[in-house]
Protein backbone atom coordinates (compact mmCIF):
# COMPACT_ATOMS: atom_id res chain seq x y z
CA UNK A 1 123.53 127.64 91.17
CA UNK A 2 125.01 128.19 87.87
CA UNK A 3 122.94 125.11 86.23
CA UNK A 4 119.87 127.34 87.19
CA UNK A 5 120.82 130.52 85.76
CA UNK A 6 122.01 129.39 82.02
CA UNK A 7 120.74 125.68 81.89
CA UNK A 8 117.51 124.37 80.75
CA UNK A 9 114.98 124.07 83.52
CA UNK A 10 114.94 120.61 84.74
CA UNK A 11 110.88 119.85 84.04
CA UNK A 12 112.19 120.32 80.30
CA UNK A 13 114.54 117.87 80.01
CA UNK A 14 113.97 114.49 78.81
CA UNK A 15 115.75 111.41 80.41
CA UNK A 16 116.12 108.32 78.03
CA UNK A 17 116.81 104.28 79.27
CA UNK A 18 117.63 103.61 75.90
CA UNK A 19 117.56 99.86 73.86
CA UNK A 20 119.24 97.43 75.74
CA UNK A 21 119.78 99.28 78.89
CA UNK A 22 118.53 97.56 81.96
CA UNK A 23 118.61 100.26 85.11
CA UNK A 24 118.52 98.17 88.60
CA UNK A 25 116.85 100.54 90.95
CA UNK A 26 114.91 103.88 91.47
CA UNK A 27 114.86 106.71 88.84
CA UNK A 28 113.77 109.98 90.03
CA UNK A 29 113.68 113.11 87.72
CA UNK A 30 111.19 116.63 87.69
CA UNK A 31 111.16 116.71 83.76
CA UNK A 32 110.36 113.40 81.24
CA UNK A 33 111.38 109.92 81.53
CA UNK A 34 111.31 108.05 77.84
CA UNK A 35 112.03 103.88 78.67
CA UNK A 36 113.17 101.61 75.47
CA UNK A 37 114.91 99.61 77.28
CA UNK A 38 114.41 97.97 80.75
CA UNK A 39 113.40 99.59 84.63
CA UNK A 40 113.48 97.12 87.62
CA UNK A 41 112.66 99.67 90.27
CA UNK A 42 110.33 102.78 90.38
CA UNK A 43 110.23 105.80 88.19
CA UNK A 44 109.01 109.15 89.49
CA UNK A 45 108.81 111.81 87.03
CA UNK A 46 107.23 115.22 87.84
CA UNK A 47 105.99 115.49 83.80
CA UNK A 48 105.43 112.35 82.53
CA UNK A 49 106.64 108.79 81.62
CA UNK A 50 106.60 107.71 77.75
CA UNK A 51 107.26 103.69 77.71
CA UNK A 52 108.18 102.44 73.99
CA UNK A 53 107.28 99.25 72.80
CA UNK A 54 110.29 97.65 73.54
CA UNK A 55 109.73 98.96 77.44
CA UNK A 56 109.58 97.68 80.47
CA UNK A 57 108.96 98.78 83.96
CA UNK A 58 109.09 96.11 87.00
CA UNK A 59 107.81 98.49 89.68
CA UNK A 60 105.85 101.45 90.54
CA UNK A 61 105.74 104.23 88.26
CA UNK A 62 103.99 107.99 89.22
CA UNK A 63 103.94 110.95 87.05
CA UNK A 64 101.67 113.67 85.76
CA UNK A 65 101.17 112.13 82.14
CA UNK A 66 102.29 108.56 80.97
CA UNK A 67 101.96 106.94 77.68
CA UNK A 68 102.79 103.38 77.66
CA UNK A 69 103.49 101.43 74.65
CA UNK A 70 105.35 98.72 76.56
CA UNK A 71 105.38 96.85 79.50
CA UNK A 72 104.25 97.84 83.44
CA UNK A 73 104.41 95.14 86.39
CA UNK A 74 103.26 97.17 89.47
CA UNK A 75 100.98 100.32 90.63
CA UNK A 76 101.03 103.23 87.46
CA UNK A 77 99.55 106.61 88.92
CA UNK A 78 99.29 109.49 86.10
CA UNK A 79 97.89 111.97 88.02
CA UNK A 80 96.39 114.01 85.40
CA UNK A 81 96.58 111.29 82.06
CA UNK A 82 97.13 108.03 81.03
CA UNK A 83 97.28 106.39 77.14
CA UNK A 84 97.48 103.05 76.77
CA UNK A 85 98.43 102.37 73.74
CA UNK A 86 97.43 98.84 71.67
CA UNK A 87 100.91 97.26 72.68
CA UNK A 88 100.62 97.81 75.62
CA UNK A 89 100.49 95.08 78.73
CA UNK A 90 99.75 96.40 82.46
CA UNK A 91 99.45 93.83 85.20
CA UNK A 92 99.21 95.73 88.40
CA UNK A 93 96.47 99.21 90.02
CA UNK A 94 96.19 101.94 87.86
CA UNK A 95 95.35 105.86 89.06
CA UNK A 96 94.65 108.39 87.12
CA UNK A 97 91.91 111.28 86.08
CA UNK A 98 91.44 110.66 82.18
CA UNK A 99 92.62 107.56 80.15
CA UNK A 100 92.94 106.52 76.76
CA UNK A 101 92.64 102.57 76.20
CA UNK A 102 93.57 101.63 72.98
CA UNK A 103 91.92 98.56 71.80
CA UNK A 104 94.26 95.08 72.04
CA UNK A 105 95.89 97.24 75.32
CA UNK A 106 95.82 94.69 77.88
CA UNK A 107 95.38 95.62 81.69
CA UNK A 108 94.98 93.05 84.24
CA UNK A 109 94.91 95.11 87.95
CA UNK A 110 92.45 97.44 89.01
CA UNK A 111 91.34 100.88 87.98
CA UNK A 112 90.71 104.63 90.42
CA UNK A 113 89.41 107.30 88.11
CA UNK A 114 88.56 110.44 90.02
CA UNK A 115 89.41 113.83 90.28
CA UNK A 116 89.01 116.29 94.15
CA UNK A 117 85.94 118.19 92.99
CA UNK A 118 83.81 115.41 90.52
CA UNK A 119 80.59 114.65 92.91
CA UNK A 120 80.09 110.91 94.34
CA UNK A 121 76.72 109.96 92.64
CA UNK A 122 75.83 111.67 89.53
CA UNK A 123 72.30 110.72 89.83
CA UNK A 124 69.30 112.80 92.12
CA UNK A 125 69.97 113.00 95.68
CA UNK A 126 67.86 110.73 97.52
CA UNK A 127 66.07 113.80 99.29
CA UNK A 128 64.83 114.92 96.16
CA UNK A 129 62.89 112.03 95.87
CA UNK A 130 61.50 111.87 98.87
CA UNK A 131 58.74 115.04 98.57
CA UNK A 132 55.95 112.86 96.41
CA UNK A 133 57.24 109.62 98.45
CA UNK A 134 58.02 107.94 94.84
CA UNK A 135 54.81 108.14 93.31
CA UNK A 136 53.95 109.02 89.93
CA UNK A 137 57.40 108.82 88.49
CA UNK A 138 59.27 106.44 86.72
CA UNK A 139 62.22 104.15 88.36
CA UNK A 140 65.43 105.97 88.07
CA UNK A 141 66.92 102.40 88.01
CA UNK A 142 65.77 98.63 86.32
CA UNK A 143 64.44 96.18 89.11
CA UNK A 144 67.21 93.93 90.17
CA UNK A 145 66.07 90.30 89.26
């Protein structure tokens, strides 16, 4: 009780692995995780996950916001933003809303992009189409060959 009435609120504070520190297991905080050194085990963060170049995560991480300048084995969710940076090497699924790719970033996994209220198909509906039976208008889409 007396952390919460004259500390700082916990999404504010910023948790660092530092150089040369290798944490075995889960890390689980509501403000920022920074790694420079080494995670084998997940990271939750409820604000986000900064990886430095020097970085490396063996497992799952999930945040709101990650940049990663280092390494990532295993799933990376940023629910609302990834960056991945030039230096930076992903081998595992990535989900997020918005990301940043860097150019020389390497990612080998897959990637979910989506967000609740973003429609399916951007194109017509196929019931729109469907009044003049096709006719008269040009292919929405090249002929497969």
């Amino acid at each position: 009780m007396a952390r919460e009435s004259i500390g700082t609120p916990p999404e504010a504070v910023i948790s660092i692995i530092g150089p040369g520190m290798k944490v075995v297991g889960d890390c689980q905080c509501d403000g920022t995780v920074r790694v420079e050194g080494t995670v084998e085990g997940s990271i939750k963060a409820g604000k986000a996950v900064v990886i430095g170049r020097q970085g490396a995560v063996i497992g799952d991480v999930h945040t709101q916001d990650a940049v990663v300048s280092g390494r990532v084995t295993g799933t990376l969710i940023a629910e609302s933003r990834l960056e991945l940076q030039a230096t930076s090497q992903i081998e595992g699924d990535i989900r997020t809303r918005r990301m940043q790719l860097e150019e020389g970033a390497m990612l080998n996994g897959t990637v979910h992009m989506s967000e609740a209220k973003r429609p399916l198909s951007a194109g017509p509906r196929p019931a729109d189409a469907s009044a003049d039976g096709g006719r008269g208008r040009a292919p929405a889409e090249p002929a497969a060959r």
